[in-house]
C-alpha atoms as a PDB file:
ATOM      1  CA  UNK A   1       5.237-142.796 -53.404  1.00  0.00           C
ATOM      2  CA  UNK A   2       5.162-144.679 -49.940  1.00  0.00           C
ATOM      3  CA  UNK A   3       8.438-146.269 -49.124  1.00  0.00           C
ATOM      4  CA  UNK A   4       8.763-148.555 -45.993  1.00  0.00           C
ATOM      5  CA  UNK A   5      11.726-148.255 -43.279  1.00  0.00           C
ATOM      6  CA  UNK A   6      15.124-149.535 -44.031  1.00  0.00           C
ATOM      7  CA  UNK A   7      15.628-152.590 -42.317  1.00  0.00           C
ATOM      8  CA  UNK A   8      19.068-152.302 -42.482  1.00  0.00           C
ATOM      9  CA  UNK A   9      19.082-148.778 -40.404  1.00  0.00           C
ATOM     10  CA  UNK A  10      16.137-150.630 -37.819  1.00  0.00           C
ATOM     11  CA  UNK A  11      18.998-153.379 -37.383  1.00  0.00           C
ATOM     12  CA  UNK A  12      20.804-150.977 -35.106  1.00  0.00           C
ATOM     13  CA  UNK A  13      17.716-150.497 -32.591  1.00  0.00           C
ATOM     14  CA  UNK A  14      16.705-153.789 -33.059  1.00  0.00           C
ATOM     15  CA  UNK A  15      19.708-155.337 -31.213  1.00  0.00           C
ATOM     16  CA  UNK A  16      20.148-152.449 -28.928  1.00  0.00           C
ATOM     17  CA  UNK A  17      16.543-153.422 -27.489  1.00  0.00           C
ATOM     18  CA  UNK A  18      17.477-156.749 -27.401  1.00  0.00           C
ATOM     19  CA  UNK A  19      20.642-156.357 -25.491  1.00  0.00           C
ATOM     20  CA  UNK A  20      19.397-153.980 -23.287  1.00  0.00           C
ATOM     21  CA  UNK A  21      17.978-154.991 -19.789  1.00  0.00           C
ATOM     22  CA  UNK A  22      13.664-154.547 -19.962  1.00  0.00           C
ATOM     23  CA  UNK A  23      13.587-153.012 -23.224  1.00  0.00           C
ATOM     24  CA  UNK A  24      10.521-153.241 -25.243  1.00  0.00           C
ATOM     25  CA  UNK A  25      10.339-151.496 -28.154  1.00  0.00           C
ATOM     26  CA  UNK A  26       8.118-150.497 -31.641  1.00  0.00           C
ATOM     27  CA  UNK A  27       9.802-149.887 -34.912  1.00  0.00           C
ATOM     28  CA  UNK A  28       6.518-149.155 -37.362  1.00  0.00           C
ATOM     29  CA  UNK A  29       6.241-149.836 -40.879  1.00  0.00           C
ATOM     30  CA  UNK A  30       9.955-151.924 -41.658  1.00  0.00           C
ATOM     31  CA  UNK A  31      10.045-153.224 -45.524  1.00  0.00           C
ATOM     32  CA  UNK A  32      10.000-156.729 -44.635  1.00  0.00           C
ATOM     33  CA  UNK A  33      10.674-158.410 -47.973  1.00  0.00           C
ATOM     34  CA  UNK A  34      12.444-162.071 -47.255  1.00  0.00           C
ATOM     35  CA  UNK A  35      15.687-161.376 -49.410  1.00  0.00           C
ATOM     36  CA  UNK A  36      16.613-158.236 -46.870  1.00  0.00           C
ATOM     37  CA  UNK A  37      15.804-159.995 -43.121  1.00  0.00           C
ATOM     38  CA  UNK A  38      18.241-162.586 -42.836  1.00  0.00           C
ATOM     39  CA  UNK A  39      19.514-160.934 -39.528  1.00  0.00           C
ATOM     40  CA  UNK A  40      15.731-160.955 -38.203  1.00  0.00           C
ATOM     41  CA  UNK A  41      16.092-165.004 -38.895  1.00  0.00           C
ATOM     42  CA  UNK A  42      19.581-165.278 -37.344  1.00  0.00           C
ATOM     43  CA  UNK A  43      18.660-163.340 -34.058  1.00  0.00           C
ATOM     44  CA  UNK A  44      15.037-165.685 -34.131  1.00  0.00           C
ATOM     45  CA  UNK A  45      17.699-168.880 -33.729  1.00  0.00           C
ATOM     46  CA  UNK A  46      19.364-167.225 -31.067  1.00  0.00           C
ATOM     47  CA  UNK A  47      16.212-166.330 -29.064  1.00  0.00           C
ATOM     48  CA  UNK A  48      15.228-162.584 -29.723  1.00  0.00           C
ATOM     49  CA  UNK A  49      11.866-162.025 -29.005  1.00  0.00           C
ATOM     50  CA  UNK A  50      10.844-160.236 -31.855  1.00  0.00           C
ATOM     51  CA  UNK A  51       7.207-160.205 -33.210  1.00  0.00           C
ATOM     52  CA  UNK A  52       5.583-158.902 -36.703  1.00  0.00           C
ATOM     53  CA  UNK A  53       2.416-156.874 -36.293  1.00  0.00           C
ATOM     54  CA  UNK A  54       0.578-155.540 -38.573  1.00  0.00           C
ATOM     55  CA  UNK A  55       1.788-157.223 -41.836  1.00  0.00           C
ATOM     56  CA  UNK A  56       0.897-155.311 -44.918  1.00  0.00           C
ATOM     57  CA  UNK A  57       2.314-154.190 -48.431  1.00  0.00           C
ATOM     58  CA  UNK A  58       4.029-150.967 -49.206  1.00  0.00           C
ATOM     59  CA  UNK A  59       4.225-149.854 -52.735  1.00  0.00           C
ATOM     60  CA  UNK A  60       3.887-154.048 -53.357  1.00  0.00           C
ATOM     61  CA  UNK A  61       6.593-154.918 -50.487  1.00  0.00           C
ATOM     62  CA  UNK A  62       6.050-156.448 -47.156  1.00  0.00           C
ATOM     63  CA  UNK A  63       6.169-154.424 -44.130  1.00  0.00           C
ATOM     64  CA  UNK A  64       5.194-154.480 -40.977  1.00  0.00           C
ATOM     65  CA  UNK A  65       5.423-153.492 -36.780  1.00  0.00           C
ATOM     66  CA  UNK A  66       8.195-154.984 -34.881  1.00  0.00           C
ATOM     67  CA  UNK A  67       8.055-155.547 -31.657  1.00  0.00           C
ATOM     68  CA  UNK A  68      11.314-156.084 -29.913  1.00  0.00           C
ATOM     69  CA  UNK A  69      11.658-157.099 -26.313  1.00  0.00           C
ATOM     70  CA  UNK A  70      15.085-157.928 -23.914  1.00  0.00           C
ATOM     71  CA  UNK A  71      15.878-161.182 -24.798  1.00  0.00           C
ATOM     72  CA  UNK A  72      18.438-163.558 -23.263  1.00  0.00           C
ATOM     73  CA  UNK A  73      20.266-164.679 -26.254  1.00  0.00           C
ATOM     74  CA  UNK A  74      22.440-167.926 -27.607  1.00  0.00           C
ATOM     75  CA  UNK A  75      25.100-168.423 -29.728  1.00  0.00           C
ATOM     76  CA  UNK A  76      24.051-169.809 -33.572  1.00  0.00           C
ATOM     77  CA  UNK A  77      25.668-170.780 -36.851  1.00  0.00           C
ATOM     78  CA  UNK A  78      25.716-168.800 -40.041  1.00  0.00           C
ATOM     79  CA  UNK A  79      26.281-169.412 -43.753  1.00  0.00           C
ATOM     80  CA  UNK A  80      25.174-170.168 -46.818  1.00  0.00           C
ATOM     81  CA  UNK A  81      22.090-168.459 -48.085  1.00  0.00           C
ATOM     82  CA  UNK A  82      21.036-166.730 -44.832  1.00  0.00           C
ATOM     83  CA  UNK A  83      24.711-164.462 -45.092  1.00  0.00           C
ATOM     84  CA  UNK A  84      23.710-162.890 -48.416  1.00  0.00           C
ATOM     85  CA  UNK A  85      20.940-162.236 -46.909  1.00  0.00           C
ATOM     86  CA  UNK A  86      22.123-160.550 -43.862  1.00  0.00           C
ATOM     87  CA  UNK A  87      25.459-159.063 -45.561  1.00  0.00           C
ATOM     88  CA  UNK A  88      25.332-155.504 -44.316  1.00  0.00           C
ATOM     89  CA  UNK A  89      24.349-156.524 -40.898  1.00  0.00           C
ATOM     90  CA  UNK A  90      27.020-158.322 -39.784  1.00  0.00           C
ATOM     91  CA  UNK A  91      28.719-155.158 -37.460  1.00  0.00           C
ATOM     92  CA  UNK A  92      25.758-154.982 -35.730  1.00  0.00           C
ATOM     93  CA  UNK A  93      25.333-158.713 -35.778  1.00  0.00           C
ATOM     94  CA  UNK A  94      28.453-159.068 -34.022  1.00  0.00           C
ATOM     95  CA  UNK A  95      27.536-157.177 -31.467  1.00  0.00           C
ATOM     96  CA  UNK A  96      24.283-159.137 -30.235  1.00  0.00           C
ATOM     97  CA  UNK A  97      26.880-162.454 -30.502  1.00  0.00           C
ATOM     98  CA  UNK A  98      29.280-160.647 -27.842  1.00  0.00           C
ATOM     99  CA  UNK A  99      26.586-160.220 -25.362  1.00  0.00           C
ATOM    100  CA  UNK A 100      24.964-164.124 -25.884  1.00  0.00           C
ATOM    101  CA  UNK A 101      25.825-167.116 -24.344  1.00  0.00           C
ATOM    102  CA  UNK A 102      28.030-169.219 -26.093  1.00  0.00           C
ATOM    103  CA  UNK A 103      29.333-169.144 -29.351  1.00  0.00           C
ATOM    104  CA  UNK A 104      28.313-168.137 -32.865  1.00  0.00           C
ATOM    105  CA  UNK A 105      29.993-168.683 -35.501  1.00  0.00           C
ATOM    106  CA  UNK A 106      29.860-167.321 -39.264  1.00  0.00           C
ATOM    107  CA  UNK A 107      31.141-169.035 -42.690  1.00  0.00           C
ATOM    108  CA  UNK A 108      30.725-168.169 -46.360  1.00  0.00           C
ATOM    109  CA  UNK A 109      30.889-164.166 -45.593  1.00  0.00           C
ATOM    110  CA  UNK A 110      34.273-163.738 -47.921  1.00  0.00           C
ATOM    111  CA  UNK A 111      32.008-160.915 -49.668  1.00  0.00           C
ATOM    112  CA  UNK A 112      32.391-159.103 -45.812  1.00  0.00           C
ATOM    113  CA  UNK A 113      36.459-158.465 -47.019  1.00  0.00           C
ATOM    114  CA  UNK A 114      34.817-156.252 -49.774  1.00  0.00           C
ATOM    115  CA  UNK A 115      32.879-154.321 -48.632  1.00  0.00           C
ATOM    116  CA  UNK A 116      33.543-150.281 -47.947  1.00  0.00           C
ATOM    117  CA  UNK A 117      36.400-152.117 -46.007  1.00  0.00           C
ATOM    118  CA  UNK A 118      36.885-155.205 -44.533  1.00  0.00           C
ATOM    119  CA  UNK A 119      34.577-155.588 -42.521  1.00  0.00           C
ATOM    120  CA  UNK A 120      35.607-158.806 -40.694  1.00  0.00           C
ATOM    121  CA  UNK A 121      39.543-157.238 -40.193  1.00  0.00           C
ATOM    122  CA  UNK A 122      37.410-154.446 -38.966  1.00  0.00           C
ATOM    123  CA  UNK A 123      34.720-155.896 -36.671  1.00  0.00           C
ATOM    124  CA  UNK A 124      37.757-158.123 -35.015  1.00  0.00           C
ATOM    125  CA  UNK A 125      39.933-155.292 -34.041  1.00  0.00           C
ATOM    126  CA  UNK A 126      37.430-152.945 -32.808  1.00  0.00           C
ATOM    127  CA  UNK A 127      35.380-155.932 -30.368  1.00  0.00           C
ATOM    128  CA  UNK A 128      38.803-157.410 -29.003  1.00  0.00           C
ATOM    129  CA  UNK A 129      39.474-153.408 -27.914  1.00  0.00           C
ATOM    130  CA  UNK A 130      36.487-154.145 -26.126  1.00  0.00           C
ATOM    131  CA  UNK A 131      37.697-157.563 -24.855  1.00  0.00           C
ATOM    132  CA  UNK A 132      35.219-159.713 -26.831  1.00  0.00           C
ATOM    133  CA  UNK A 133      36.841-163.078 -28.115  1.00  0.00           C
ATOM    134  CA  UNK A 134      36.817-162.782 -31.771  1.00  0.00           C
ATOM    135  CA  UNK A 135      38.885-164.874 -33.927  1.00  0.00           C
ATOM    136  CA  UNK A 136      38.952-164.567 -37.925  1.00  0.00           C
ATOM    137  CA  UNK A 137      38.563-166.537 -40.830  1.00  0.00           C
ATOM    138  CA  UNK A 138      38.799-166.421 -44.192  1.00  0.00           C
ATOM    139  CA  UNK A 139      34.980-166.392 -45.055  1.00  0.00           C
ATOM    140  CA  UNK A 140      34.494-165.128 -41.311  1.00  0.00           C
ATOM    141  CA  UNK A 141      34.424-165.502 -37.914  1.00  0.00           C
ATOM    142  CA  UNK A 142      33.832-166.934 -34.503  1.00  0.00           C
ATOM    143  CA  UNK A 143      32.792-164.613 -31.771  1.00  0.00           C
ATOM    144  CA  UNK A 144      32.398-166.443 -28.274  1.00  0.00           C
ATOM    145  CA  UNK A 145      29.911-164.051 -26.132  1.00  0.00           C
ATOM    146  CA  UNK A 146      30.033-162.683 -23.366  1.00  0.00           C
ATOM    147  CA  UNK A 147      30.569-158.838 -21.081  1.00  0.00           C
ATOM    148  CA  UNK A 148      31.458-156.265 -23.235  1.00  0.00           C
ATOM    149  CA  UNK A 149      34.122-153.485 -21.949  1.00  0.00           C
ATOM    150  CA  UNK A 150      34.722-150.123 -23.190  1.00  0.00           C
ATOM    151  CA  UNK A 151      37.615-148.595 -24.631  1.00  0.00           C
ATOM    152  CA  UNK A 152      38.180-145.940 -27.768  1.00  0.00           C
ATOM    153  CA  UNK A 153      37.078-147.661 -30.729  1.00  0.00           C
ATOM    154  CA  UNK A 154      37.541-146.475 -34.347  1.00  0.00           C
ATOM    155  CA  UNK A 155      34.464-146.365 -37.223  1.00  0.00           C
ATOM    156  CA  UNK A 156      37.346-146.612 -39.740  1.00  0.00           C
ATOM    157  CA  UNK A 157      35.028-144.485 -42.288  1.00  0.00           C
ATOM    158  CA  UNK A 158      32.522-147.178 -41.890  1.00  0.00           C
ATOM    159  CA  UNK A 159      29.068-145.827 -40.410  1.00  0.00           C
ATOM    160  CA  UNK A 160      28.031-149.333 -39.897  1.00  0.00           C
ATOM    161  CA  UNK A 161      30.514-150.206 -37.665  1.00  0.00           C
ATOM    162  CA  UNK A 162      30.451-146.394 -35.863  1.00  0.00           C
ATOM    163  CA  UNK A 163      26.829-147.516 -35.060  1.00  0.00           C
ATOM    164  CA  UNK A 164      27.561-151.037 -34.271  1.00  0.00           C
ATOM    165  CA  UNK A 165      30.224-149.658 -31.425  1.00  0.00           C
ATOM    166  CA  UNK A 166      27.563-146.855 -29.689  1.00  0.00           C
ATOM    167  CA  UNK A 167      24.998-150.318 -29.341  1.00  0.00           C
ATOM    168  CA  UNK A 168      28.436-152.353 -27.983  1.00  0.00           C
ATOM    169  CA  UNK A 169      27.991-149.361 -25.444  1.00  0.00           C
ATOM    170  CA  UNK A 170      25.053-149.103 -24.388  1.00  0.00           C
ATOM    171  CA  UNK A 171      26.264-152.545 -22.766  1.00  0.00           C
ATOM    172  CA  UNK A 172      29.617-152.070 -21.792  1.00  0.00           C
ATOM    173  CA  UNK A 173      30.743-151.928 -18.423  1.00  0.00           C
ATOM    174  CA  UNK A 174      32.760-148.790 -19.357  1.00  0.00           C
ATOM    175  CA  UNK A 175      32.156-145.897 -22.004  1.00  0.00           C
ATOM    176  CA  UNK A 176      32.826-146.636 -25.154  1.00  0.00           C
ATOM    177  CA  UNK A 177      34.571-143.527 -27.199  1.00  0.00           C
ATOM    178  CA  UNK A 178      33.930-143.691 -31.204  1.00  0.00           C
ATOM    179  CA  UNK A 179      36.677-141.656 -33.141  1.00  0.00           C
ATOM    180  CA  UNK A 180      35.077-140.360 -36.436  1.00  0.00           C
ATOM    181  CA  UNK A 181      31.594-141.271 -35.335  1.00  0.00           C
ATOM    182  CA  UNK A 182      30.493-138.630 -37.682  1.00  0.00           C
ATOM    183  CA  UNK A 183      30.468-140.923 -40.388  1.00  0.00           C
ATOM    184  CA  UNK A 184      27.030-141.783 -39.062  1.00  0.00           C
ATOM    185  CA  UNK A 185      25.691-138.646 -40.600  1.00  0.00           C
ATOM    186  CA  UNK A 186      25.594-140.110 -43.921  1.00  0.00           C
ATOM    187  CA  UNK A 187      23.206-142.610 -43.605  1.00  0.00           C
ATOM    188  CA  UNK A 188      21.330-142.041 -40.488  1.00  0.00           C
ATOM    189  CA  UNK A 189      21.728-138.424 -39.117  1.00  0.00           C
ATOM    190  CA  UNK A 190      19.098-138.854 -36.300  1.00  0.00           C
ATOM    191  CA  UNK A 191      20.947-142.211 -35.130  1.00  0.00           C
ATOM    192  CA  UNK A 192      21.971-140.591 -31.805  1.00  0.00           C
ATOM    193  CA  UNK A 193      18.743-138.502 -31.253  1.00  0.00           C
ATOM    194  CA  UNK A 194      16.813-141.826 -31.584  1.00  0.00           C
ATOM    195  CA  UNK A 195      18.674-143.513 -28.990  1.00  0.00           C
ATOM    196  CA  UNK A 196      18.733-141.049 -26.613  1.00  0.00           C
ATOM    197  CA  UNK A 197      15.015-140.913 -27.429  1.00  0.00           C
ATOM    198  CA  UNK A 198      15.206-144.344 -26.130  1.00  0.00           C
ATOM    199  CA  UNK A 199      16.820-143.340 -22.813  1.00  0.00           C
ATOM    200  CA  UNK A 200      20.489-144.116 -23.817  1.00  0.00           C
ATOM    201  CA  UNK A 201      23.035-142.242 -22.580  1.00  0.00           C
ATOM    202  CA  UNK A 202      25.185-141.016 -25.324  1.00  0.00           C
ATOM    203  CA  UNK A 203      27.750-137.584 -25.445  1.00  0.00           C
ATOM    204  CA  UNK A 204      29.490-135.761 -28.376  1.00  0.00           C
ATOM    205  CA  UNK A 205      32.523-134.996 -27.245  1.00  0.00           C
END
């Protein structure tokens, strides 16, 4: 049986081309179905310039082409529905509100403390290493962009947040070290290879 592409493991390239100077990329054949692209919706309000081609059905789900370009983006609000919708983004989702203008800010995420950790203790401490403005709340966060350093970060276990910190790199105006990136392995073992394929520059030390 057919299955379309995760859009949770496209997340990571999707903000990587938009953060990154005259990108333009093609991700073919994402599952597309509404409850899983809140983060596609949240990066439209902050101006990505993403594009659906090629709409279609996969084994009776959405999917389609997207087309991701460099985009200059803004800072945004949210909440409510659109977060359970987007709940396993939001490590990569921080990243792409580090490099916009402005502010963005995120409410009714409490499930985020849950998670395989907490992810908003988590996301905090790892951006500030990387002197992003991050301060927490309860049910979230506020994150006001702008240049990302580098530093040694930790994945804490987490292989969405080792991946969210080599995208935060591909940025920063200084390497970026992951300790136990090898978490990544787990659920995306070509992560590296596919970025590279992409022209980043990324090591194993």
């Amino acid at each position: 049986m057919a299955l379309p592409g995760d859009i949770s493991a496209a997340a990571f390239l999707i903000v990587a081309a938009l953060i990154v100077p005259e990108s333009d990329i093609l991700i073919r054949n994402v599952g597309l179905n509404p409850t899983r692209t809140g983060l596609l919706d949240a990066l439209l309000a902050m101006g990505a310039d993403i594009s659906i081609e090629n709409l279609h059905e996969v084994s009776g789900e959405p999917a389609g082409n997207l087309r991701v370009r460099a985009s200059k983006l803004s800072g945004t609000v949210v909440k409510g529905d659109l977060v359970v919708r987007m709940i396993d983004e939001f490590p990569i989702f921080a990243v792409a509100a580090a490099v916009a203008e402005g502010q963005t800010i995120v409410h009714d995420a409490e499930e985020l403390r849950l998670k395989e950790s907490d992810r908003i203790s988590q996301i905090a401490t790892e951006l500030r290493k990387l002197n992003v403005k991050i301060d927490e709340a309860t049910d979230g966060f506020t994150i006001t962009g702008g240049a990302v350093d580098g530093n040694e970060v930790d994945a804490h276990g987490d292989h969405r947040t080792a991946m969210s910190m080599a995208v935060a790199g591909l940025v920063a105006s200084n390497p970026v070290i992951i300790r136990g990136e090898e978490i990544i392995a787990e659920s995306f073992p070509d992560f590296a290879d596919t970025l590279r394929t992409l022209g980043a520059n990324l090591e194993t030390l």
